[in-house]
Structure formats: structure tokens, C-alpha cells
PDB file of N, CA and C in Angstrom:
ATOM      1  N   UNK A   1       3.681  -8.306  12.856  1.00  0.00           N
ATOM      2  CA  UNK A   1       4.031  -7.178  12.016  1.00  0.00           C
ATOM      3  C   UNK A   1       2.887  -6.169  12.067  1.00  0.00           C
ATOM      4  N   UNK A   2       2.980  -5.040  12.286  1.00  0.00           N
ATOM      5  CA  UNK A   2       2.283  -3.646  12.553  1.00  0.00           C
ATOM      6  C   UNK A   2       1.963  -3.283  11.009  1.00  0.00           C
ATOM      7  N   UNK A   3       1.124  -3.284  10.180  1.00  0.00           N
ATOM      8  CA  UNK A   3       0.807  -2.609   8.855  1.00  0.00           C
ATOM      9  C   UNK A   3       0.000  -1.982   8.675  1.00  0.00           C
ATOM     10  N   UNK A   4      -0.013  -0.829   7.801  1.00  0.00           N
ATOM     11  CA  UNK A   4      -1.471   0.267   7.219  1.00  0.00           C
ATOM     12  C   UNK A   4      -1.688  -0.134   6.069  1.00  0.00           C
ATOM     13  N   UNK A   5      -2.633  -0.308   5.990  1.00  0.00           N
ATOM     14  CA  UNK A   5      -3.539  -0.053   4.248  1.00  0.00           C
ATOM     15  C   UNK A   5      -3.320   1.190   3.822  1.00  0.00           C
ATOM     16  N   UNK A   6      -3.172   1.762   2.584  1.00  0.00           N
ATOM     17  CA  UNK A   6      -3.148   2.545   2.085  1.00  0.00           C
ATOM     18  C   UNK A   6      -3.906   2.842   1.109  1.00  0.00           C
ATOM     19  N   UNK A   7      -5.391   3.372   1.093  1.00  0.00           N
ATOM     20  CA  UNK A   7      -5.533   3.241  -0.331  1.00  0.00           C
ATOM     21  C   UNK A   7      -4.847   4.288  -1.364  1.00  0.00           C
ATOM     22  N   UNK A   8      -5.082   4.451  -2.476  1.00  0.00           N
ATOM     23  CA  UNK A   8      -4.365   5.105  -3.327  1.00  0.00           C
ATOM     24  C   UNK A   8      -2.868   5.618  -2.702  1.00  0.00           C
ATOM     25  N   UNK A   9      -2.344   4.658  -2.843  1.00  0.00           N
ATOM     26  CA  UNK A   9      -1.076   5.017  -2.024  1.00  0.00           C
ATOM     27  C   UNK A   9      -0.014   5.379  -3.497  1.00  0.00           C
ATOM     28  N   UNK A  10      -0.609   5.288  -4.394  1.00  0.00           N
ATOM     29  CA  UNK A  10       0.925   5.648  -5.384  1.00  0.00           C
ATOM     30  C   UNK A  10       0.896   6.850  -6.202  1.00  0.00           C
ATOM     31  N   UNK A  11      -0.141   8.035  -5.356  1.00  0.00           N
ATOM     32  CA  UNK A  11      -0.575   9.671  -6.086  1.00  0.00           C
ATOM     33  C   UNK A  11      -0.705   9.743  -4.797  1.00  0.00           C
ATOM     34  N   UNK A  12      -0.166  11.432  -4.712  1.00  0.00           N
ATOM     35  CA  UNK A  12      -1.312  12.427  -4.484  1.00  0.00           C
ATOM     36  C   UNK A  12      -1.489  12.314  -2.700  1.00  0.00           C
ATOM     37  N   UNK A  13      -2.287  12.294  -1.839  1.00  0.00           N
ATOM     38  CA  UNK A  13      -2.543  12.355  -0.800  1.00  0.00           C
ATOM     39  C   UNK A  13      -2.380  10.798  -0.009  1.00  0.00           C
ATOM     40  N   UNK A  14      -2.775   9.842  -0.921  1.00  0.00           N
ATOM     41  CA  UNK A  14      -2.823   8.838  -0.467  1.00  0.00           C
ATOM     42  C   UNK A  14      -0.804   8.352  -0.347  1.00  0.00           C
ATOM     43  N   UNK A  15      -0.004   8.778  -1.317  1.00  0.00           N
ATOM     44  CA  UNK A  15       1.279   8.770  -1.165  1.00  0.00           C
ATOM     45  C   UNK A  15       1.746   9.194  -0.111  1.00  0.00           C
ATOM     46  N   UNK A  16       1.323  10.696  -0.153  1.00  0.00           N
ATOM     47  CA  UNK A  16       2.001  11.437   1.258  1.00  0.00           C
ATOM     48  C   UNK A  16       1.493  10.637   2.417  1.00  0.00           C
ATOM     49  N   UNK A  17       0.668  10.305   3.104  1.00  0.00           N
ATOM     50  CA  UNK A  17       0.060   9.282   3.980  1.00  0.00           C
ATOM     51  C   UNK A  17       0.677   8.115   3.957  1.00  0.00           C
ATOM     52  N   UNK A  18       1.039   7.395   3.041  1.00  0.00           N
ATOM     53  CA  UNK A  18       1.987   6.240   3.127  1.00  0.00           C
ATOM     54  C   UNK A  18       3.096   6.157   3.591  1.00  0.00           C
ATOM     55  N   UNK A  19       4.130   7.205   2.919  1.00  0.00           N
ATOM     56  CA  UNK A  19       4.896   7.493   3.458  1.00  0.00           C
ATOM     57  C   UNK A  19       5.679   8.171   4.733  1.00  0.00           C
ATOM     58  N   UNK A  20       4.503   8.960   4.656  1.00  0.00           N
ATOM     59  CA  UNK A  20       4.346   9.602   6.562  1.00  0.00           C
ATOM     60  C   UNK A  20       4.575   8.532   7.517  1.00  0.00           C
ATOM     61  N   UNK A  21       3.310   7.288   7.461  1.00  0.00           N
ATOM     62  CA  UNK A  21       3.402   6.403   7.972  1.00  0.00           C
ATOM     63  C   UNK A  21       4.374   5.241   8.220  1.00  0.00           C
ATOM     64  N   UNK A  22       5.062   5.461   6.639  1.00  0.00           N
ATOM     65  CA  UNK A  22       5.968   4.140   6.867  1.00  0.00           C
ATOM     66  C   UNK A  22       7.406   5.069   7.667  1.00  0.00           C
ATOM     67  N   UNK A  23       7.798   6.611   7.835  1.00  0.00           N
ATOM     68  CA  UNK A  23       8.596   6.958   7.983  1.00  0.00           C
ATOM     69  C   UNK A  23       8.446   7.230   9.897  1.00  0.00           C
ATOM     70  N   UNK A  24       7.130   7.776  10.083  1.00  0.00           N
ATOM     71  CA  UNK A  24       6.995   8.177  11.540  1.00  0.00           C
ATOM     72  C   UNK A  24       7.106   7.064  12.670  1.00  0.00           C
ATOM     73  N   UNK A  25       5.704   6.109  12.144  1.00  0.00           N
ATOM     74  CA  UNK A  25       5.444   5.085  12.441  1.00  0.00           C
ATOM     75  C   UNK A  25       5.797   3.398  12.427  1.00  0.00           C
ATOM     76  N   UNK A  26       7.311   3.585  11.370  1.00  0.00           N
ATOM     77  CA  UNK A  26       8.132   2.162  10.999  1.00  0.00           C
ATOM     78  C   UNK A  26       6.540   1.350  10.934  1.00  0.00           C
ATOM     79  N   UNK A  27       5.398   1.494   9.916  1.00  0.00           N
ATOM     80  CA  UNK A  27       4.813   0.131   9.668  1.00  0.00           C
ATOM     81  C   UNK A  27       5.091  -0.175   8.390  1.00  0.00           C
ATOM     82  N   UNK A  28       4.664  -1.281   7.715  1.00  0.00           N
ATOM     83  CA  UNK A  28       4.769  -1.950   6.938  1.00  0.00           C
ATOM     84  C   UNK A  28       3.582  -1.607   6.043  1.00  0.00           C
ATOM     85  N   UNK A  29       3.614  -0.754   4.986  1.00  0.00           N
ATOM     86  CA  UNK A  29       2.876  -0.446   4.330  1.00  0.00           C
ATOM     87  C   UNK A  29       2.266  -1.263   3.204  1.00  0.00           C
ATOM     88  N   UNK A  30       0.913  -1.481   3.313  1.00  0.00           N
ATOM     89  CA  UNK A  30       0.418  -2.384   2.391  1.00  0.00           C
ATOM     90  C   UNK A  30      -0.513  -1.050   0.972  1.00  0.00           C
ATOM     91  N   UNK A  31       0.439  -0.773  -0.201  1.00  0.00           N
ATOM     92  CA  UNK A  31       0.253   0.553  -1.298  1.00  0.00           C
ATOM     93  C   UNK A  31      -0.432   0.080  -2.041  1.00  0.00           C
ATOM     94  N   UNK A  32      -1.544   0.542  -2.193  1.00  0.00           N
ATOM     95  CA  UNK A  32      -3.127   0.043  -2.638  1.00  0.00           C
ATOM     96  C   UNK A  32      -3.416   1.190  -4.183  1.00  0.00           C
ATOM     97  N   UNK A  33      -3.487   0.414  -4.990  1.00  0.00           N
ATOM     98  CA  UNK A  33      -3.778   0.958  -6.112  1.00  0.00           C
ATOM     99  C   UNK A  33      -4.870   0.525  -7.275  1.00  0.00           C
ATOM    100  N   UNK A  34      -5.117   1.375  -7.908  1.00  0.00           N
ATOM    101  CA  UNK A  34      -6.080   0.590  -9.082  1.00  0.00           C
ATOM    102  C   UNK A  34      -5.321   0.643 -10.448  1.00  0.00           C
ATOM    103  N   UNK A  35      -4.802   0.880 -10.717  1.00  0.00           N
ATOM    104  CA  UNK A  35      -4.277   1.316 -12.454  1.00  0.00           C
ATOM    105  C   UNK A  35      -3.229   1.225 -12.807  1.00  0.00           C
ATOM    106  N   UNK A  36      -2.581   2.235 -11.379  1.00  0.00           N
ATOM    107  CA  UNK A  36      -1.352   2.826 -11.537  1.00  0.00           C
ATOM    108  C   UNK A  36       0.226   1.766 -10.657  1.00  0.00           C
ATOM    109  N   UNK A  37       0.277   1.020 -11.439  1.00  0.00           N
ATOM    110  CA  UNK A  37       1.201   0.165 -11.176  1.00  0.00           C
ATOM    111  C   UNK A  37       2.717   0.557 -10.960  1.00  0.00           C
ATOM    112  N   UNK A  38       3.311   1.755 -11.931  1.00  0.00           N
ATOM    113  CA  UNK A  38       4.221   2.004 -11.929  1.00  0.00           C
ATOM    114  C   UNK A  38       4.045   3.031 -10.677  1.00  0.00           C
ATOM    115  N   UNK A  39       3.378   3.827 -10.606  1.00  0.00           N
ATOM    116  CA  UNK A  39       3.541   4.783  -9.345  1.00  0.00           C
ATOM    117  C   UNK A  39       3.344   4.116  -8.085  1.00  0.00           C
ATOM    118  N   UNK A  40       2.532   3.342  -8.050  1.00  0.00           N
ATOM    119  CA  UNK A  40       2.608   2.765  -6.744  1.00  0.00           C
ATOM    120  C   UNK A  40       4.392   2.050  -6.704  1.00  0.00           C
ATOM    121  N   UNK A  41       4.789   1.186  -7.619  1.00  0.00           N
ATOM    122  CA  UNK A  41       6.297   0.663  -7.297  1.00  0.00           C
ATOM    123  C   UNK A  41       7.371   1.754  -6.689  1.00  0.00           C
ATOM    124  N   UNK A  42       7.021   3.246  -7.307  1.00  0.00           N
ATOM    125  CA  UNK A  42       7.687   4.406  -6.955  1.00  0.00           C
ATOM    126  C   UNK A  42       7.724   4.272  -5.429  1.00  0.00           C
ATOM    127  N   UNK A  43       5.911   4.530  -5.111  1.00  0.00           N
ATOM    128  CA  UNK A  43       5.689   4.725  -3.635  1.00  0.00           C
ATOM    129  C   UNK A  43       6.504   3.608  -2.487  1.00  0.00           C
ATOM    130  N   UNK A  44       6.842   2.591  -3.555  1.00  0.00           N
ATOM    131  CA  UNK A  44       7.283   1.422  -2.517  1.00  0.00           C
ATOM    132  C   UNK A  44       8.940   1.825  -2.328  1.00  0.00           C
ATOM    133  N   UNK A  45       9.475   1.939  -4.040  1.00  0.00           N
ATOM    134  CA  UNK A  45      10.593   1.946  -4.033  1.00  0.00           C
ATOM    135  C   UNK A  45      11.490   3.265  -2.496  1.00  0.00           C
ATOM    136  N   UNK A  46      10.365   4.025  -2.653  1.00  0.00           N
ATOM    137  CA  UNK A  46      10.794   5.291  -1.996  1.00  0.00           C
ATOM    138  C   UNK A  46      10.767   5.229  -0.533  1.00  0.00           C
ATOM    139  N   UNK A  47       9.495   4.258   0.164  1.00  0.00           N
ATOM    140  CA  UNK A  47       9.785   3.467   1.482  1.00  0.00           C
ATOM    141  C   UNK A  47      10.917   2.679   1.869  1.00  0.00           C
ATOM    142  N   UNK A  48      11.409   1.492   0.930  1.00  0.00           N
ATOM    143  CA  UNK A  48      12.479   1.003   0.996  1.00  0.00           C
ATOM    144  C   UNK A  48      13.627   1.737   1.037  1.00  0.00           C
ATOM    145  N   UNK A  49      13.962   2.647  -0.022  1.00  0.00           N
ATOM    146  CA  UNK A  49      15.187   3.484   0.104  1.00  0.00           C
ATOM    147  C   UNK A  49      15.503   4.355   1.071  1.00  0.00           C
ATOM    148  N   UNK A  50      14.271   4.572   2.078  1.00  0.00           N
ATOM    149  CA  UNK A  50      14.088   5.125   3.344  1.00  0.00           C
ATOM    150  C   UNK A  50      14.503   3.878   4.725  1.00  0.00           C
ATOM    151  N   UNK A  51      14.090   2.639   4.212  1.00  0.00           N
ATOM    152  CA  UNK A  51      14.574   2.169   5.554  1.00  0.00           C
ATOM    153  C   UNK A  51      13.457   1.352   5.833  1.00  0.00           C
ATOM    154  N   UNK A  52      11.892   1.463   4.624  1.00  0.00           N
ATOM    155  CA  UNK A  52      11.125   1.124   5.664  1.00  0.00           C
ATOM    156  C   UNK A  52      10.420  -0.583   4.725  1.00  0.00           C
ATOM    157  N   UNK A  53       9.286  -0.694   5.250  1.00  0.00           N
ATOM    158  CA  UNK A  53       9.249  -1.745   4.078  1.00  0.00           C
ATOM    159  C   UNK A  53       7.749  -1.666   3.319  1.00  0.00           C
ATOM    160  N   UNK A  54       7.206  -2.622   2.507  1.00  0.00           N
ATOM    161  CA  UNK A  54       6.034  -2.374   2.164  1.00  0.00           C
ATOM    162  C   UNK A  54       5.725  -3.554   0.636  1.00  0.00           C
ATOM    163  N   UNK A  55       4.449  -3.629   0.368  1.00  0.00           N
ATOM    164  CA  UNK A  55       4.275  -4.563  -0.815  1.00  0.00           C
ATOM    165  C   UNK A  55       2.798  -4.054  -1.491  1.00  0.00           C
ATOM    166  N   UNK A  56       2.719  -4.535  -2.432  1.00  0.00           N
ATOM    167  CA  UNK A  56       1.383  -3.920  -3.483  1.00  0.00           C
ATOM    168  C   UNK A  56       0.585  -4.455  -2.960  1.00  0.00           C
ATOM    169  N   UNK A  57      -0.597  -3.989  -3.355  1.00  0.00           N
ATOM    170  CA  UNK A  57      -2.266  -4.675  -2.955  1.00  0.00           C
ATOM    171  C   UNK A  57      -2.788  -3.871  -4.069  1.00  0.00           C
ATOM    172  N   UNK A  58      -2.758  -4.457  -4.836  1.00  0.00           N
ATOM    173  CA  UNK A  58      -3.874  -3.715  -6.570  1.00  0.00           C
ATOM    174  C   UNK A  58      -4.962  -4.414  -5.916  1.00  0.00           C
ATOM    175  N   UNK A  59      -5.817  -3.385  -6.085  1.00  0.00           N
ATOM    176  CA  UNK A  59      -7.882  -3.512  -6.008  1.00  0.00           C
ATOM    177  C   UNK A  59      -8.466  -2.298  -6.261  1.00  0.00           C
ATOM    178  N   UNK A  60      -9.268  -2.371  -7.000  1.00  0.00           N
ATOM    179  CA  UNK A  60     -10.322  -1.239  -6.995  1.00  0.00           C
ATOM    180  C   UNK A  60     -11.385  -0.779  -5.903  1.00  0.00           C
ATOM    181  N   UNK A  61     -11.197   0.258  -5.127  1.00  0.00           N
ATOM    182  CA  UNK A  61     -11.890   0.671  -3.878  1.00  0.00           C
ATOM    183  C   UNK A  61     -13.379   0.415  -3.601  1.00  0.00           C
ATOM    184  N   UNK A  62     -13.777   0.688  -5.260  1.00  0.00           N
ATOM    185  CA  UNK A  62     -15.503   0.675  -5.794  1.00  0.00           C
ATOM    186  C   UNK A  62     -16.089  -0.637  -5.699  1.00  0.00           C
ATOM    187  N   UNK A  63     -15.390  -1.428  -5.880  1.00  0.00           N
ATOM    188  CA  UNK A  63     -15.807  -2.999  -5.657  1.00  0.00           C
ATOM    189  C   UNK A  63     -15.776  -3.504  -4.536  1.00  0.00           C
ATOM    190  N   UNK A  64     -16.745  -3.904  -3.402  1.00  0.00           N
ATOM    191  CA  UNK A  64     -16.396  -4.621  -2.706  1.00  0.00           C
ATOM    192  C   UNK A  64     -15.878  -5.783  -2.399  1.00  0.00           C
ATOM    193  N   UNK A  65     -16.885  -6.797  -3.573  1.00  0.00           N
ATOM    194  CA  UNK A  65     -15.787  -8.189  -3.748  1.00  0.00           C
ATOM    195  C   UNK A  65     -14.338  -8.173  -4.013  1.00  0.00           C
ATOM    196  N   UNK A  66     -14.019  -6.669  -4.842  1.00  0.00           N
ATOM    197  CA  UNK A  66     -12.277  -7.192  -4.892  1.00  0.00           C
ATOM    198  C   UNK A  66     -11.659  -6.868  -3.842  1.00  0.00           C
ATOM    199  N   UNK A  67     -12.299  -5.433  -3.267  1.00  0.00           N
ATOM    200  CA  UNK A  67     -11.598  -5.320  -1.590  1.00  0.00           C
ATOM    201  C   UNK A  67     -11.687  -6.623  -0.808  1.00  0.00           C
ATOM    202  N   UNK A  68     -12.787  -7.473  -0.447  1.00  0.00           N
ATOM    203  CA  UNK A  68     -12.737  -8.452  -0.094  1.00  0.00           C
ATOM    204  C   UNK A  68     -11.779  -9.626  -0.453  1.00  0.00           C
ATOM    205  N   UNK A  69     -11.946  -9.979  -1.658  1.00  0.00           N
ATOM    206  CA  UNK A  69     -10.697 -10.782  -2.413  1.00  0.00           C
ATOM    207  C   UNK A  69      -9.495 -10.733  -2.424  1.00  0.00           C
ATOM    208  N   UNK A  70      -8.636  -9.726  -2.446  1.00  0.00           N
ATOM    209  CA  UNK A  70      -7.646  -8.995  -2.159  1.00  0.00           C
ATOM    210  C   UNK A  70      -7.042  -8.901  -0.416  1.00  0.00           C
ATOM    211  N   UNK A  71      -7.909  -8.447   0.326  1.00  0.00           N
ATOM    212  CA  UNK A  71      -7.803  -8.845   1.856  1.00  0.00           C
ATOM    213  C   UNK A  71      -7.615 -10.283   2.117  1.00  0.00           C
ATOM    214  N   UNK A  72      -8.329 -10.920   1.608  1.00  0.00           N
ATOM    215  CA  UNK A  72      -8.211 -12.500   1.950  1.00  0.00           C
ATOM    216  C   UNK A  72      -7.305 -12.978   1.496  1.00  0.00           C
ATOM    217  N   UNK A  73      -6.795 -12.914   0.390  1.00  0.00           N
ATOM    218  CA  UNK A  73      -5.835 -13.069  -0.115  1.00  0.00           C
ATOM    219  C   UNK A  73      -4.093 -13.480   0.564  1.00  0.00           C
ATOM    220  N   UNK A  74      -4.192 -11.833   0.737  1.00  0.00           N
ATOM    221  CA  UNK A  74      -3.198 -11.050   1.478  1.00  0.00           C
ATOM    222  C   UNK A  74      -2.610 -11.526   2.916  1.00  0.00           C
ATOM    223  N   UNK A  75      -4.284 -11.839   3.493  1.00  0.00           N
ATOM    224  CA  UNK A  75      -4.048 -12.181   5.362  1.00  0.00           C
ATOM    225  C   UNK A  75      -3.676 -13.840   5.284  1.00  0.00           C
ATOM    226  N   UNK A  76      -4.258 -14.679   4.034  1.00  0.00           N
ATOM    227  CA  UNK A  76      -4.024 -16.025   3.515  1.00  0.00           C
ATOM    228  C   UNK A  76      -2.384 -16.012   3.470  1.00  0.00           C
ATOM    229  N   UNK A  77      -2.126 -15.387   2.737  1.00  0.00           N
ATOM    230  CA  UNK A  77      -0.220 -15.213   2.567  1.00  0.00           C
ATOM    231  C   UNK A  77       0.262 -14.406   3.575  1.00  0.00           C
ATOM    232  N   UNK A  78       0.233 -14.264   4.740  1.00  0.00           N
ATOM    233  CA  UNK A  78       0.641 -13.722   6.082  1.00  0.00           C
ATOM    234  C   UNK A  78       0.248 -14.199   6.841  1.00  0.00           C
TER     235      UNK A  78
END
């Protein structure tokens, strides 16, 4: 499976980029957020209803251990 990280994928620039990607590029968007739970589900819902696919990755960018934690995680369950 072909996937992008996204960070802040559920606002703003980091949305438009997600979706670019999941629409141009058919990858599998992995929508990276800190807070904003409901907007990121938007960002997903709005890939799917397009055709494409994608799943959450909540972490805070500023932390490295949770970027780390979160990656491992993720590649652990894939």
C-alpha cells in the first residue's frame, strides 16, 4: 500500500495537501492531527466519499517521542 503522512491534515493547508494527494495520487492517506479530532474525521470522511481511503494518526508534531510512538505503532498494525 502507497501512503502519505499528512501532518495537520484536518485545517487549512495541511487538508488541501491531503486531499490533493489522496485524489491525484490514489494514496492512502495517513490525517495527522493534534486536537482537532472532529476535523480531521471531516478530512477523512471527504477522501472516502471521493473514492479514496485513509485513517487517523493523532500526535503532536512538537514531541518527538509521540511522533515516534505513533509511527511505531501504526507500521506495528500494518
Amino acid at each position: 500500500m502507497n501512503c502519505a503522512l499528512v501532518t495537520g491534515a484536518s485545517r487549512g493547508l495541511g487538508k488541501a495537501i491531503a486531499l490533493q494527494l489522496a485524489a491525484d495520487h490514489k494514496l492512502h492517506i495517513l490525517i495527522n492531527y493534534a486536537s482537532n479530532k472532529q476535523a480531521a474525521e471531516e478530512t477523512l470522511t471527504t477522501i472516502k466519499n471521493a473514492g479514496g481511503s485513509g485513517e487517523l494518526l493523532p500526535f503532536n508534531v512538537q514531541y518527538n517521542e509521540t511522533v515516534n510512538a505513533a509511527l511505531d505503532h501504526w507500521h506495528k498494525e500494518n
